[in-house]
PDB file of N, CA and C in Angstrom:
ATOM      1  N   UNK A   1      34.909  -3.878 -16.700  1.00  0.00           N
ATOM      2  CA  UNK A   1      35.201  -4.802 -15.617  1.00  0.00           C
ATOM      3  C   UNK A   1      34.279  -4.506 -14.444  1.00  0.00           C
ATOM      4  N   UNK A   2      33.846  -5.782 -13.803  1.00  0.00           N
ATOM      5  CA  UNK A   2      33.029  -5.277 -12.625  1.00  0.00           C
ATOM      6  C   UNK A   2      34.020  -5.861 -11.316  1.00  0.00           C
ATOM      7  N   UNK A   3      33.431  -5.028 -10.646  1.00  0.00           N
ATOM      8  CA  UNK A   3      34.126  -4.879  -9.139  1.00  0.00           C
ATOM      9  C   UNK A   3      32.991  -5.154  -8.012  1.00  0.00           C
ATOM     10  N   UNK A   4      32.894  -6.455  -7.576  1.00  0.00           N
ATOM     11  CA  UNK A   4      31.933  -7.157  -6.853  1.00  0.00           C
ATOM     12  C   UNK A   4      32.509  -6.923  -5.251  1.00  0.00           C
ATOM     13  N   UNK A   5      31.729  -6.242  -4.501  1.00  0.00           N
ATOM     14  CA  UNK A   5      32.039  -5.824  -3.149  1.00  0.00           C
ATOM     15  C   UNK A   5      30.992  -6.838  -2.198  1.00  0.00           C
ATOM     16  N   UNK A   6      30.994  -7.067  -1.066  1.00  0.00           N
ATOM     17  CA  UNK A   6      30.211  -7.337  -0.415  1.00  0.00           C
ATOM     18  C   UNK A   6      29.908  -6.303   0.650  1.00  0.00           C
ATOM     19  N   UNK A   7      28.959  -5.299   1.178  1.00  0.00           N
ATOM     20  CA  UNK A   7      29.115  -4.378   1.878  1.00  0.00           C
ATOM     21  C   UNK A   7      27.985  -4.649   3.221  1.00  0.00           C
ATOM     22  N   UNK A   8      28.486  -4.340   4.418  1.00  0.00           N
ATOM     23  CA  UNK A   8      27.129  -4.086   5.585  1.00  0.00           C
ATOM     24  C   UNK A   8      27.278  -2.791   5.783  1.00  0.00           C
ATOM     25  N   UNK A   9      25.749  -2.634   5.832  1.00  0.00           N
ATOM     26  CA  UNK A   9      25.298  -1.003   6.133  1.00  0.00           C
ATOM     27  C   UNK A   9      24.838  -0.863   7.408  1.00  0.00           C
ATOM     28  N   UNK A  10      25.273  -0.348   8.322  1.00  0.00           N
ATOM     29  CA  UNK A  10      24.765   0.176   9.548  1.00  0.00           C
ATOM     30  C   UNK A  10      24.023   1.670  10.271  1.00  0.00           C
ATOM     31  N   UNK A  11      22.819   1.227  10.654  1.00  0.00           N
ATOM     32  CA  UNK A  11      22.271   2.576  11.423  1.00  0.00           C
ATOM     33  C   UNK A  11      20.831   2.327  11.167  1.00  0.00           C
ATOM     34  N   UNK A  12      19.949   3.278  11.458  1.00  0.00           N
ATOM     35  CA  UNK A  12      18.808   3.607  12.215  1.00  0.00           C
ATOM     36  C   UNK A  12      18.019   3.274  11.230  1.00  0.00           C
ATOM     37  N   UNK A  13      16.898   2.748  11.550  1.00  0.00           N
ATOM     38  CA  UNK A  13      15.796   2.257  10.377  1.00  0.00           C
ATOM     39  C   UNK A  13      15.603   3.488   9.059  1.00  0.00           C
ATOM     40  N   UNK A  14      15.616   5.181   9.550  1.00  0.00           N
ATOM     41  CA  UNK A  14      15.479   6.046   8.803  1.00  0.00           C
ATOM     42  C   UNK A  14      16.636   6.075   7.925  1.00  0.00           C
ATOM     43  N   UNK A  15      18.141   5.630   8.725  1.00  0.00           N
ATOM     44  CA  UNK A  15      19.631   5.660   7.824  1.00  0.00           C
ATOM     45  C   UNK A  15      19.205   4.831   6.795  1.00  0.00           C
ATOM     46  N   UNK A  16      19.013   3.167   7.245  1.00  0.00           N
ATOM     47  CA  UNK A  16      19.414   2.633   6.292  1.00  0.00           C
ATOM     48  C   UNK A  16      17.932   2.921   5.047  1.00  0.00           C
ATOM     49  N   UNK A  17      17.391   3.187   5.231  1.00  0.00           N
ATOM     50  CA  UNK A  17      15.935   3.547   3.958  1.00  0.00           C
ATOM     51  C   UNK A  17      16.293   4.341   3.329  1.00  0.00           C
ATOM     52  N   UNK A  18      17.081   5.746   3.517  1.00  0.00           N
ATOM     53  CA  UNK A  18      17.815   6.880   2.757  1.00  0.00           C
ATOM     54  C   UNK A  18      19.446   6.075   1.950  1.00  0.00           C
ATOM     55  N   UNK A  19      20.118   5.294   2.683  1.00  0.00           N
ATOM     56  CA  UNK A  19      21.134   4.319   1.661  1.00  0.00           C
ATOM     57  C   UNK A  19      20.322   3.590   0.802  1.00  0.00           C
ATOM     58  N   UNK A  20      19.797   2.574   1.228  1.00  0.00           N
ATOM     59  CA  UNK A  20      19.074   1.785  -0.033  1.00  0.00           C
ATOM     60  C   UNK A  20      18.606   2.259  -0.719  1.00  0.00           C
ATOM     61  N   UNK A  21      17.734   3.537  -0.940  1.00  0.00           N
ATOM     62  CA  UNK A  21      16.985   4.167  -1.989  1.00  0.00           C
ATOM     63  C   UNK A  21      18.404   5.123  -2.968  1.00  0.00           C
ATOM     64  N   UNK A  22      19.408   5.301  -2.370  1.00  0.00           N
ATOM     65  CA  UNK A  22      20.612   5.733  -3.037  1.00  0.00           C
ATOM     66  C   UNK A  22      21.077   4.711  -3.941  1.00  0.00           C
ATOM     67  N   UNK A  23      21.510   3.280  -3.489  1.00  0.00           N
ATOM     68  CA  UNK A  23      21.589   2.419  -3.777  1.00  0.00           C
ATOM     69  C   UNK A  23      20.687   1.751  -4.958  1.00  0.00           C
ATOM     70  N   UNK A  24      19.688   1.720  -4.502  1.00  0.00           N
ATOM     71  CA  UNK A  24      18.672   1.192  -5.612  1.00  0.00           C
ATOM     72  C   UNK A  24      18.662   2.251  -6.895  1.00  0.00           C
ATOM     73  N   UNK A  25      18.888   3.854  -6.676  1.00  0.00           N
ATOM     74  CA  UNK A  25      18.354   4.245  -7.701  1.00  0.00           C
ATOM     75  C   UNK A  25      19.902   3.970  -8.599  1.00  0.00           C
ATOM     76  N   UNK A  26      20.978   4.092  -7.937  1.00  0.00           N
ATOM     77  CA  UNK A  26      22.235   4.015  -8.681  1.00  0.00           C
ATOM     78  C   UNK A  26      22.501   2.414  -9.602  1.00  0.00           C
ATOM     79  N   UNK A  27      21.388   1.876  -8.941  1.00  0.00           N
ATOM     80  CA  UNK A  27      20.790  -0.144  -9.734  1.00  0.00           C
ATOM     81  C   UNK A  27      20.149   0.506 -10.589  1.00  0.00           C
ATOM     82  N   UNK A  28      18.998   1.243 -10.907  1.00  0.00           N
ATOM     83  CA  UNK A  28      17.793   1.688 -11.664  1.00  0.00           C
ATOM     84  C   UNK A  28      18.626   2.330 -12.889  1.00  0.00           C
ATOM     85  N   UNK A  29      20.200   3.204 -12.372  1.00  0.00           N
ATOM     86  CA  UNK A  29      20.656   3.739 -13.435  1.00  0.00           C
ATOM     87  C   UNK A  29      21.742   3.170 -14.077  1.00  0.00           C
ATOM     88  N   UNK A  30      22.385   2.000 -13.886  1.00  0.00           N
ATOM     89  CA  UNK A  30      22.980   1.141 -14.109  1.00  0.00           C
ATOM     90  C   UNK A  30      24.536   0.911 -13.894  1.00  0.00           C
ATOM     91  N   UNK A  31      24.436   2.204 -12.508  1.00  0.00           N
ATOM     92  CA  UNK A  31      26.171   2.482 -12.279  1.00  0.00           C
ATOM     93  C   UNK A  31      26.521   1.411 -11.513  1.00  0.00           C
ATOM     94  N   UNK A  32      25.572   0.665 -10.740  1.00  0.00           N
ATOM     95  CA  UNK A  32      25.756  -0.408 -10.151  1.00  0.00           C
ATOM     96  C   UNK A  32      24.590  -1.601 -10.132  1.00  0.00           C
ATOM     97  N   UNK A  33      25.024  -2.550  -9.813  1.00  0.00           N
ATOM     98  CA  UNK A  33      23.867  -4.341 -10.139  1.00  0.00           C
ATOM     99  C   UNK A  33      23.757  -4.566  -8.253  1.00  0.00           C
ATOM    100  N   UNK A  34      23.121  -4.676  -7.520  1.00  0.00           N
ATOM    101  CA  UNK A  34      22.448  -5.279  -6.605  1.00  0.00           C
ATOM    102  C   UNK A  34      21.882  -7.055  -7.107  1.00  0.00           C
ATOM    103  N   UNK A  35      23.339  -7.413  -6.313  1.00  0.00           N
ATOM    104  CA  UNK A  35      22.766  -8.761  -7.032  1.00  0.00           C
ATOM    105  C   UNK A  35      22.331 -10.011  -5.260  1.00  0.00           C
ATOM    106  N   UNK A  36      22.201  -9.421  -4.255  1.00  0.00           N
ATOM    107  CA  UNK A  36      21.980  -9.779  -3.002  1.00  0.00           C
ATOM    108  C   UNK A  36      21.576  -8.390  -1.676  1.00  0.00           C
ATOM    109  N   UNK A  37      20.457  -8.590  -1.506  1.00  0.00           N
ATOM    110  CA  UNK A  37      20.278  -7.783  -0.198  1.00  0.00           C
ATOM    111  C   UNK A  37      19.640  -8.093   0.476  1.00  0.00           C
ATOM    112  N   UNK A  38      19.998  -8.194   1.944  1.00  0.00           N
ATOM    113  CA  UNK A  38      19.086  -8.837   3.060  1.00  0.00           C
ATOM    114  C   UNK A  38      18.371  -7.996   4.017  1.00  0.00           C
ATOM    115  N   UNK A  39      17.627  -8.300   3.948  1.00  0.00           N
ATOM    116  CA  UNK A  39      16.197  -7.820   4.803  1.00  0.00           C
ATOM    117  C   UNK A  39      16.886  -7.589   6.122  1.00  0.00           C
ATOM    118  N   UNK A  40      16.255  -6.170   6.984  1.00  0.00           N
ATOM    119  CA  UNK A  40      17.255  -5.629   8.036  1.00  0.00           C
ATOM    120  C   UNK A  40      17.396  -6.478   9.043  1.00  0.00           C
ATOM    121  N   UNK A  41      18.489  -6.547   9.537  1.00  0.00           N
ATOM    122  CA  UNK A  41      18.334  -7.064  11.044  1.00  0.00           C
ATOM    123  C   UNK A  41      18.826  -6.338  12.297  1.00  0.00           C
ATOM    124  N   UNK A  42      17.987  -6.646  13.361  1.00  0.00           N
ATOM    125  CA  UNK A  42      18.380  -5.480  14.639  1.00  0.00           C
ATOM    126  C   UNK A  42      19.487  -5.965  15.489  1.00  0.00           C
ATOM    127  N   UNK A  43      20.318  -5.067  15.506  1.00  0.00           N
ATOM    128  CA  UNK A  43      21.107  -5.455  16.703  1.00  0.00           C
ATOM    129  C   UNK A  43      20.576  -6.156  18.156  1.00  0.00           C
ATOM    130  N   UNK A  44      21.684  -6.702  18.813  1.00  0.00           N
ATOM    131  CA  UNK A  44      21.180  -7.024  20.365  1.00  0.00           C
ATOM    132  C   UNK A  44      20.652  -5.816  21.143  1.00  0.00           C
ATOM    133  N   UNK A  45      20.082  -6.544  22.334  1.00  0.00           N
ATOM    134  CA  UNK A  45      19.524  -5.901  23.066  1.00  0.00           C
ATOM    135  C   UNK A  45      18.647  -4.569  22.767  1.00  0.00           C
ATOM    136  N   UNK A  46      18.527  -3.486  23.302  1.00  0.00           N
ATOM    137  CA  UNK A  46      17.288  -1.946  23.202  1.00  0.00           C
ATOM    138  C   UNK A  46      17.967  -1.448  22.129  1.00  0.00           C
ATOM    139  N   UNK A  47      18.993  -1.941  21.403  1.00  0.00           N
ATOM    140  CA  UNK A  47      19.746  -0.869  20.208  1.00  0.00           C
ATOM    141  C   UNK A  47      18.698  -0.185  19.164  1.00  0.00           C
ATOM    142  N   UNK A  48      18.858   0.694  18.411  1.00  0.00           N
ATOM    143  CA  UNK A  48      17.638   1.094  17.930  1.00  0.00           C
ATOM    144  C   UNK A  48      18.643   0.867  16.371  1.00  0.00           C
ATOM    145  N   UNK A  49      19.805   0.573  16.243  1.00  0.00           N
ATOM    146  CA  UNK A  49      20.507   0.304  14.984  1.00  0.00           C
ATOM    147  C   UNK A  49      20.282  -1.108  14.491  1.00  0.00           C
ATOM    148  N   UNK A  50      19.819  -0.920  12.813  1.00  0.00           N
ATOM    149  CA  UNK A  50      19.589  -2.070  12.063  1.00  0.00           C
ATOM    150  C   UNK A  50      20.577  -2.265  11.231  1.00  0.00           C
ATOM    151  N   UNK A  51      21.235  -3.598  10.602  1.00  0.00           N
ATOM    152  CA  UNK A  51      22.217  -3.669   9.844  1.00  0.00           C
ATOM    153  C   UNK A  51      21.247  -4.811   8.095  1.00  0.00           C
ATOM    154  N   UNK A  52      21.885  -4.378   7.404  1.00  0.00           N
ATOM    155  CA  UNK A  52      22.014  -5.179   5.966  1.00  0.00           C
ATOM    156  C   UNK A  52      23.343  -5.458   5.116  1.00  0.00           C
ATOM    157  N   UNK A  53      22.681  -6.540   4.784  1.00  0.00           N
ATOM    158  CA  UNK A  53      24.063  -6.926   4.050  1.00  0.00           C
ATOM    159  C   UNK A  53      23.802  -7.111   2.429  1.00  0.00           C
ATOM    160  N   UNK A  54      24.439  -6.227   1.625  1.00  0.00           N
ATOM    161  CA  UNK A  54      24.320  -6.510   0.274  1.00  0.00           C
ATOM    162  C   UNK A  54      25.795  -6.987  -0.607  1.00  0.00           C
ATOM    163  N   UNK A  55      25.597  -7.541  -1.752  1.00  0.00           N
ATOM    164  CA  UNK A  55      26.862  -7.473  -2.415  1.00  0.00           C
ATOM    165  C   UNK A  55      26.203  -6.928  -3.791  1.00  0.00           C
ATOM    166  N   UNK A  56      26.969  -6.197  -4.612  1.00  0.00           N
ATOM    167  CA  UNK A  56      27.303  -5.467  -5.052  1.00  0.00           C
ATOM    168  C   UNK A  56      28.246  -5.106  -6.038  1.00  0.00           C
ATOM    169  N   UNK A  57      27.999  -5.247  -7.263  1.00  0.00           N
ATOM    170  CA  UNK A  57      29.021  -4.583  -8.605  1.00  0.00           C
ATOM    171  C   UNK A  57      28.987  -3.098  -9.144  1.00  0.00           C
ATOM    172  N   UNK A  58      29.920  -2.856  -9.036  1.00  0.00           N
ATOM    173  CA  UNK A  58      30.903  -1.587  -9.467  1.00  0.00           C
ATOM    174  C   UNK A  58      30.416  -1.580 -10.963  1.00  0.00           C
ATOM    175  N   UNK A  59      29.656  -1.009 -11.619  1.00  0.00           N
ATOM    176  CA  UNK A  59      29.647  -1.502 -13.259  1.00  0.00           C
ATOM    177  C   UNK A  59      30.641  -0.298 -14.084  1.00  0.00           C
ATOM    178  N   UNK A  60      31.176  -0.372 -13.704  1.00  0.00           N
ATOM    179  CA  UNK A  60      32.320   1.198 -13.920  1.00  0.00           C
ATOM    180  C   UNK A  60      33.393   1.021 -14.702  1.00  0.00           C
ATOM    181  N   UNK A  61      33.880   1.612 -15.379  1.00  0.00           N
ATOM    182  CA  UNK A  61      35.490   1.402 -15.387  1.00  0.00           C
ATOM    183  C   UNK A  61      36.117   2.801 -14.510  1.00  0.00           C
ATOM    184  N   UNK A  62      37.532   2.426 -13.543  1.00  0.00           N
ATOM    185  CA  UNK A  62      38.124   3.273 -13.506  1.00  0.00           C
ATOM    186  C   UNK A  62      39.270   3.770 -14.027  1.00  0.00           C
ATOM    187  N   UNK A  63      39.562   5.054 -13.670  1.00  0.00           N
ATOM    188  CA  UNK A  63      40.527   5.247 -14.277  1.00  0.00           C
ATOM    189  C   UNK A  63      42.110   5.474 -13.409  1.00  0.00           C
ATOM    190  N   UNK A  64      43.029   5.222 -13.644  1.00  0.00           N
ATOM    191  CA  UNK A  64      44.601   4.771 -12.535  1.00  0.00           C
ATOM    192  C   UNK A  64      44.731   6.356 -12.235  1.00  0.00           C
TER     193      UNK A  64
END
């Protein structure tokens, strides 16, 4: 069964490059499908925090 999340990631251009490459490699190994991710966007004003938005399947089974 897959478990389709929609998730936003928040923080610093260096945060979010160290998640996505977590992310991507856990796509590469097939624990999860990246089936949407959006290109960063900056908060208002001098903030130095970028946000993305991906959704996301669980390709897992768990267990109760």
């Amino acid at each position: 069964m897959n478990h389709r999340v929609k998730m936003r990631l928040s923080g610093t251009e260096s945060d979010l490059k160290a998640y996505l490459y977590l992310l991507r490699a856990m796509d590469r190994k097939g624990l999860i499908e990246i089936l949407e991710e959006s290109e960063p966007y900056k908060n208002r004003g001098d903030s130095k925090i970028y946000r993305v938005y991906l959704e996301v399947n669980l390709n897992m089974e768990m267990e109760d």
